[in-house]
N, C-alpha and C. Protein backbone atom coordinates (compact mmCIF):
# COMPACT_ATOMS: atom_id res chain seq x y z
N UNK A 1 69.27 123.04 48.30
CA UNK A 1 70.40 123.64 47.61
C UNK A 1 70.10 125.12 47.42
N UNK A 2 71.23 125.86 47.66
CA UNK A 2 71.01 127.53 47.76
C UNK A 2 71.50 127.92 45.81
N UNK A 3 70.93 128.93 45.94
CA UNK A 3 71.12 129.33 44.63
C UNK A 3 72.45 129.70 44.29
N UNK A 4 73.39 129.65 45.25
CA UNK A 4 74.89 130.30 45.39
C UNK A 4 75.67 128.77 45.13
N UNK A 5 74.87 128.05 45.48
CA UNK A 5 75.91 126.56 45.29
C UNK A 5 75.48 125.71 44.20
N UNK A 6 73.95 126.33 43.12
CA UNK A 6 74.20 125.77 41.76
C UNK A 6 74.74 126.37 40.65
N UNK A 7 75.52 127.78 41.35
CA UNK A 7 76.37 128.36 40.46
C UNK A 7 76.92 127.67 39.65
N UNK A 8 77.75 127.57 38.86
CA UNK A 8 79.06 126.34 38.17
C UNK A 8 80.14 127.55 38.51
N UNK A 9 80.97 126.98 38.94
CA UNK A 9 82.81 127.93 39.21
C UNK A 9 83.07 128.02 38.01
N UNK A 10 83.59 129.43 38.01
CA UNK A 10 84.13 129.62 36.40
C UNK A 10 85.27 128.32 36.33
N UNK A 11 85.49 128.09 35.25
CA UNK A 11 86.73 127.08 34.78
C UNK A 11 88.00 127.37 34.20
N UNK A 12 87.63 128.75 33.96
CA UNK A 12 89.12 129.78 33.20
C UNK A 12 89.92 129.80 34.20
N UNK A 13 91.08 129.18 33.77
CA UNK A 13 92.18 129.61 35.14
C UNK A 13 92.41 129.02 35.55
N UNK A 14 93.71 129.04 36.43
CA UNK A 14 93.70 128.70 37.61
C UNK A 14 93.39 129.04 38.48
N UNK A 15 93.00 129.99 39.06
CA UNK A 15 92.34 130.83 40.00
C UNK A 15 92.95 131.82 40.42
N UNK A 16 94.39 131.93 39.97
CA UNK A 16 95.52 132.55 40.88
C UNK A 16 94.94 133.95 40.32
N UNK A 17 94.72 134.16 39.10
CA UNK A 17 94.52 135.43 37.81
C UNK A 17 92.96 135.73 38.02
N UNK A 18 93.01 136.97 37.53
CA UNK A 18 91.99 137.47 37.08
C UNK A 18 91.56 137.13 35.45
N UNK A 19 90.06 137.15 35.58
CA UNK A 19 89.83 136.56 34.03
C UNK A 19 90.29 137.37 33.05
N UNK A 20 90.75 138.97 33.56
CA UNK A 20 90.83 139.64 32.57
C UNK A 20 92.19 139.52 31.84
N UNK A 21 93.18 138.77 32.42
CA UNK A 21 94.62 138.38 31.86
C UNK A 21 94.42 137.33 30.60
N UNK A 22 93.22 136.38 30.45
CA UNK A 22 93.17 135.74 29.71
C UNK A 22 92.15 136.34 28.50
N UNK A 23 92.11 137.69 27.82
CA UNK A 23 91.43 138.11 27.32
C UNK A 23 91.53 137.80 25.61
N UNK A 24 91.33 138.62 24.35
CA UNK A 24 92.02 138.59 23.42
C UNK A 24 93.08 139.35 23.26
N UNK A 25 93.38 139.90 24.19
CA UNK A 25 94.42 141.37 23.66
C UNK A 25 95.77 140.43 24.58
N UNK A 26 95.72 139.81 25.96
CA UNK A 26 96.74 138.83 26.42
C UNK A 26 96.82 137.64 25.37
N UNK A 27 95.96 137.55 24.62
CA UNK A 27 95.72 136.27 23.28
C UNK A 27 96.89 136.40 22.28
N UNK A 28 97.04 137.79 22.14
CA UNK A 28 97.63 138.44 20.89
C UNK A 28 99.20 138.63 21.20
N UNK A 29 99.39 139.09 22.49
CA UNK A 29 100.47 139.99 23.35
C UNK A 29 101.00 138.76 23.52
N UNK A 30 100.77 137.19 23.51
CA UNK A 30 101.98 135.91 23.88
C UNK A 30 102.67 135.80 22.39
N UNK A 31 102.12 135.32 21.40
CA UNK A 31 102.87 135.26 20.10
C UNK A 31 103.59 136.04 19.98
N UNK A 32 103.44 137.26 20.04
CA UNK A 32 104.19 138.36 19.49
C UNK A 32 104.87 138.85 20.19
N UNK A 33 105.04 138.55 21.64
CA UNK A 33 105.81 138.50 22.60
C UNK A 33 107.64 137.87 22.19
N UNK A 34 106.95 136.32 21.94
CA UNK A 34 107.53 134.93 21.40
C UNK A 34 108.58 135.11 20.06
N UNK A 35 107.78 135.97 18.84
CA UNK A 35 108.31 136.24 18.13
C UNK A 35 109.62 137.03 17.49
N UNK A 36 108.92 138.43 18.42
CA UNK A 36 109.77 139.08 18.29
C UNK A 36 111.23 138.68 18.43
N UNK A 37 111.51 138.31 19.92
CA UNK A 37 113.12 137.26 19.81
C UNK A 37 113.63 136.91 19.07
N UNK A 38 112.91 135.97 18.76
CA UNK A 38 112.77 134.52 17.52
C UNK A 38 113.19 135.42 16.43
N UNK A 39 112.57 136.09 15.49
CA UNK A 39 112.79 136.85 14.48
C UNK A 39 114.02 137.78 14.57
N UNK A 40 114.51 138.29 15.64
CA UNK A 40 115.88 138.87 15.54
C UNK A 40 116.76 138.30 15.47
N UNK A 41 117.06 137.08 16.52
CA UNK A 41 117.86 136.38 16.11
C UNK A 41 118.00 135.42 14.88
N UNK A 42 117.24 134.84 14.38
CA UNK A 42 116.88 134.66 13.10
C UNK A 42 117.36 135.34 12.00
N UNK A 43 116.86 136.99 11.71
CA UNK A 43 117.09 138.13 10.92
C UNK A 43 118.86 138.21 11.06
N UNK A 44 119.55 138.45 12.35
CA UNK A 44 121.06 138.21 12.72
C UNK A 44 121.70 137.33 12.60
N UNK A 45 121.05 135.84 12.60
CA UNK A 45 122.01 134.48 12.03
C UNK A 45 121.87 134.53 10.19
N UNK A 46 120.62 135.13 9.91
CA UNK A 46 120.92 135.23 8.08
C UNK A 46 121.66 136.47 7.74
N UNK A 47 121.86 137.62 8.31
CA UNK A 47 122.73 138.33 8.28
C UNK A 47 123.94 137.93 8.44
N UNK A 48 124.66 136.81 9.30
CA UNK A 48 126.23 136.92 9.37
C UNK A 48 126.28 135.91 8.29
N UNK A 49 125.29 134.87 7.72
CA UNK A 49 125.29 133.83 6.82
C UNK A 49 125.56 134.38 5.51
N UNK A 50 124.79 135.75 5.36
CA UNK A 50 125.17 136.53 4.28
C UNK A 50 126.71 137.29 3.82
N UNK A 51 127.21 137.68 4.96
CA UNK A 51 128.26 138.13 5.32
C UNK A 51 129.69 136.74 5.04
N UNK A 52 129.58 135.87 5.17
CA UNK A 52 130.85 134.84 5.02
C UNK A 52 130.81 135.29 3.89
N UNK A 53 132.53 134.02 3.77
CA UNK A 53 132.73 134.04 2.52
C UNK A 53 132.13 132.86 1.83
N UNK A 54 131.91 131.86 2.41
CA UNK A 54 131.62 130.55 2.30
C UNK A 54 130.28 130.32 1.75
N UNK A 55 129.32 131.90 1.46
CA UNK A 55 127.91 131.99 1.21
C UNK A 55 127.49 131.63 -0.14
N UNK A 56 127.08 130.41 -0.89
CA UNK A 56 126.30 130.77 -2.03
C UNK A 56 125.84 131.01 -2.99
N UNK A 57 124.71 131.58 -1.98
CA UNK A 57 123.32 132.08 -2.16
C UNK A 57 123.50 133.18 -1.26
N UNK A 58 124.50 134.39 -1.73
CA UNK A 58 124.33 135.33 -0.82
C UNK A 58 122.82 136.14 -0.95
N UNK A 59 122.23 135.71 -2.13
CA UNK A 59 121.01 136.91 -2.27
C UNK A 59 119.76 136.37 -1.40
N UNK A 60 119.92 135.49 -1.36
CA UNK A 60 119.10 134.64 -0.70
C UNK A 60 119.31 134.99 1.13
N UNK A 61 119.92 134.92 1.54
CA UNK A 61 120.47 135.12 2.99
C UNK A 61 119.88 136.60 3.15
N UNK A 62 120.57 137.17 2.25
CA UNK A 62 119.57 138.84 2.31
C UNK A 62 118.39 138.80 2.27
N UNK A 63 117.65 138.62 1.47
CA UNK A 63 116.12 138.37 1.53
C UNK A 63 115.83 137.60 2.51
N UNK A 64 116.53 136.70 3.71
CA UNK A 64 115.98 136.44 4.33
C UNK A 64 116.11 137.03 5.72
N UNK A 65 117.37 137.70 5.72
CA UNK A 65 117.48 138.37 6.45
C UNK A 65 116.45 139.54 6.12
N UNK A 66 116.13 140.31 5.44
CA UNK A 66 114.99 141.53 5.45
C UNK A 66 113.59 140.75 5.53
N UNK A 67 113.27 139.80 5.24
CA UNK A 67 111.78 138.96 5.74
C UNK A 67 111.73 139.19 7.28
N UNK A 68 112.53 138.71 8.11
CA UNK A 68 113.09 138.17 9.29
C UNK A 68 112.62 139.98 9.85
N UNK A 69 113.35 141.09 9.52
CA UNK A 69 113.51 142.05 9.67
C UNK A 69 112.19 142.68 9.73
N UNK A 70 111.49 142.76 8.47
CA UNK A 70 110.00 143.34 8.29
C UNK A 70 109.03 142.67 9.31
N UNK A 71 109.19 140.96 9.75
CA UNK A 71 108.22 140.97 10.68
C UNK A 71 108.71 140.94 12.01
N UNK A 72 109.97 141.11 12.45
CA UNK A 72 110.27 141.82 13.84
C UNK A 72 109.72 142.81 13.82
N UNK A 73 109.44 144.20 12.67
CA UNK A 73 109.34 145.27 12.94
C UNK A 73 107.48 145.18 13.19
N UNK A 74 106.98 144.09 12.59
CA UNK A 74 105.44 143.68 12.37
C UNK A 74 105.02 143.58 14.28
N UNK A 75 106.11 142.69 14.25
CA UNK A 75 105.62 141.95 15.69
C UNK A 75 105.91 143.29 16.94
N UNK A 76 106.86 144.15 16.66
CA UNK A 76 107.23 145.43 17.53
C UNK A 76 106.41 145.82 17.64
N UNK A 77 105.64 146.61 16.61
CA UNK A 77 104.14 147.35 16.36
C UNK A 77 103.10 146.61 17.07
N UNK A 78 102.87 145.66 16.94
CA UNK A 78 101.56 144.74 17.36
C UNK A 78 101.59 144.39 18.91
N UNK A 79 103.03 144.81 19.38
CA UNK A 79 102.84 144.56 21.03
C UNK A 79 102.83 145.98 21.53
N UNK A 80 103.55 147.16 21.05
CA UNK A 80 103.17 148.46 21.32
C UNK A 80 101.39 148.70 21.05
N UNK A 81 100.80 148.76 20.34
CA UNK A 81 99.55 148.42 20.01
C UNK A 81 98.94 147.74 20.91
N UNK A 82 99.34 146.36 21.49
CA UNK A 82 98.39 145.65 22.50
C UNK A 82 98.70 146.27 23.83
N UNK A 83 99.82 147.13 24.15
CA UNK A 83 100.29 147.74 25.18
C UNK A 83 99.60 148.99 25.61
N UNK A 84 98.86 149.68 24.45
CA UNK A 84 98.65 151.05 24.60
C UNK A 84 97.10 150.42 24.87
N UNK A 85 96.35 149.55 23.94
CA UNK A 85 95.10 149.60 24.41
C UNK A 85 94.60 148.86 25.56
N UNK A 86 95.57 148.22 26.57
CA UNK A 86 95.17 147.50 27.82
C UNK A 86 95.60 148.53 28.84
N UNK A 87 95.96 149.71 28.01
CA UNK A 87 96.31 151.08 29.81
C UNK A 87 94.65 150.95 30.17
N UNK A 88 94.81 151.14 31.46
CA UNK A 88 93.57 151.85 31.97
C UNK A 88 92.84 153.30 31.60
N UNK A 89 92.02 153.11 31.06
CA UNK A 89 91.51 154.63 30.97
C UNK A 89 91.15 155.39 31.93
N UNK A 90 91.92 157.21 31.74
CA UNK A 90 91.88 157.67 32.79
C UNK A 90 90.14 158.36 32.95
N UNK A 91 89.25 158.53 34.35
CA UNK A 91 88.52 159.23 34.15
C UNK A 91 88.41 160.08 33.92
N UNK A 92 87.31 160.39 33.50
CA UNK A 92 86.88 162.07 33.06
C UNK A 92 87.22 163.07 34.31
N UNK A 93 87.36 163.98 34.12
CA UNK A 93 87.73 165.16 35.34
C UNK A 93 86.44 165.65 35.29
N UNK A 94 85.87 165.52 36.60
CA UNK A 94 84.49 165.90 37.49
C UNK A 94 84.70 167.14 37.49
N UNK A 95 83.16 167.77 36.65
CA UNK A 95 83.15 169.04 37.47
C UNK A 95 82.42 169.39 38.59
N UNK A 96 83.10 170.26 39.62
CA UNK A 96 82.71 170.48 40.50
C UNK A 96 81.53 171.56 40.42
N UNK A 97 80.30 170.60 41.22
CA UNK A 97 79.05 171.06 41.89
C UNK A 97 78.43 172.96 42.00
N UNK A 98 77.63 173.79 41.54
CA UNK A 98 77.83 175.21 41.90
C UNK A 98 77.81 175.33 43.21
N UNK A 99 78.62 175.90 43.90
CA UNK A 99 78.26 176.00 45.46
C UNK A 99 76.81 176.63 46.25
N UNK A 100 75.91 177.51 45.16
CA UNK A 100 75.09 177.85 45.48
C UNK A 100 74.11 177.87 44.25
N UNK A 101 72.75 176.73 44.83
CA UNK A 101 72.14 176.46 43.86
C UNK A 101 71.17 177.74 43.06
N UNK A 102 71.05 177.59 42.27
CA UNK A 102 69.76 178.66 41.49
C UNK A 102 68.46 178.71 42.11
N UNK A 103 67.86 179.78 42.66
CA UNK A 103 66.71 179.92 43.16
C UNK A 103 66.32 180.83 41.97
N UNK A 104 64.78 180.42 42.23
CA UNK A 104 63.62 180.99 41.28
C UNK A 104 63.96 182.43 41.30
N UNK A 105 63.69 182.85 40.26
CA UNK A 105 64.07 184.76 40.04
C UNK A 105 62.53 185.21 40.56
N UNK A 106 62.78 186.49 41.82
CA UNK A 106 61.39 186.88 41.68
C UNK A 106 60.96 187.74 41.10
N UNK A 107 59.64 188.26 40.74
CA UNK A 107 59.20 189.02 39.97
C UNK A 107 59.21 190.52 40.36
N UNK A 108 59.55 191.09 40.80
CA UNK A 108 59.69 192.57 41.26
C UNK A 108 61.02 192.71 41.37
N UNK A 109 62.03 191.89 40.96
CA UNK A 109 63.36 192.40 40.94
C UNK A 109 63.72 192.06 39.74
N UNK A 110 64.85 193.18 39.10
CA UNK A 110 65.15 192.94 37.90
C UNK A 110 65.29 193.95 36.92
C-alpha cells in the first residue's frame, strides 16, 4: 500500500465544491440569507394587521411589526459583513527591483 492510498478522502462535501464554501463565514451567510425574507414579510403582514380596522391589539401588531423590522435590519448588516470579509484580498503592489545594483564605493573617489 502506497502512502497516497492510506490517505482517508476528505468527507466534507460532495465533491462538486471547494472546502472553502463550507466554512464559518458560508455557516453564517445561510441563516441570514433565510431570514432576511422571512422577517420582511413577516414585519409587512404585522404591518397591514396593524393597519385594519378589525385590529385589537393594534399596539401589539406594531411592536411586532418593529421587532420583525430591527432584525431584518440585524440580518442586512450580518450578510453585508459576511460579504465584505469573504472578498479576496487584494495583493500588495510590488516594488519594482533597482535596475542597477549598488556597488562598493571606492576609496579615492568622493
Amino acid at each position: 500500500m502506497t502512502a497516497s492510498a492510506a490517505r482517508p478522502t476528505p468527507s466534507r462535501g460532495s465533491g462538486r465544491r471547494p472546502p472553502a464554501e463550507f466554512g464559518p463565514l458560508a455557516m453564517r451567510l445561510a441563516p441570514a440569507g433565510i431570514a432576511l425574507p422571512v422577517l420582511i414579510v413577516a414585519g409587512t403582514l404585522c404591518a397591514v394587521a396593524a393597519d385594519t380596522d378589525l385590529a385589537d391589539a393594534r399596539g401589539l401588531w406594531i411592536l411586532a411589526a418593529a421587532v420583525c423590522a430591527v432584525a431584518a435590519a440585524f440580518a442586512w448588516v450580518d450578510i453585508l459583513i459576511v460579504v465584505h470579509r469573504r472578498r479576496p484580498i487584494p495583493r500588495a503592489t510590488r516594488v519594482a527591483p533597482p535596475t542597477e545594483a549598488p556597488g562598493p564605493v571606492s576609496p579615492g573617489r568622493g
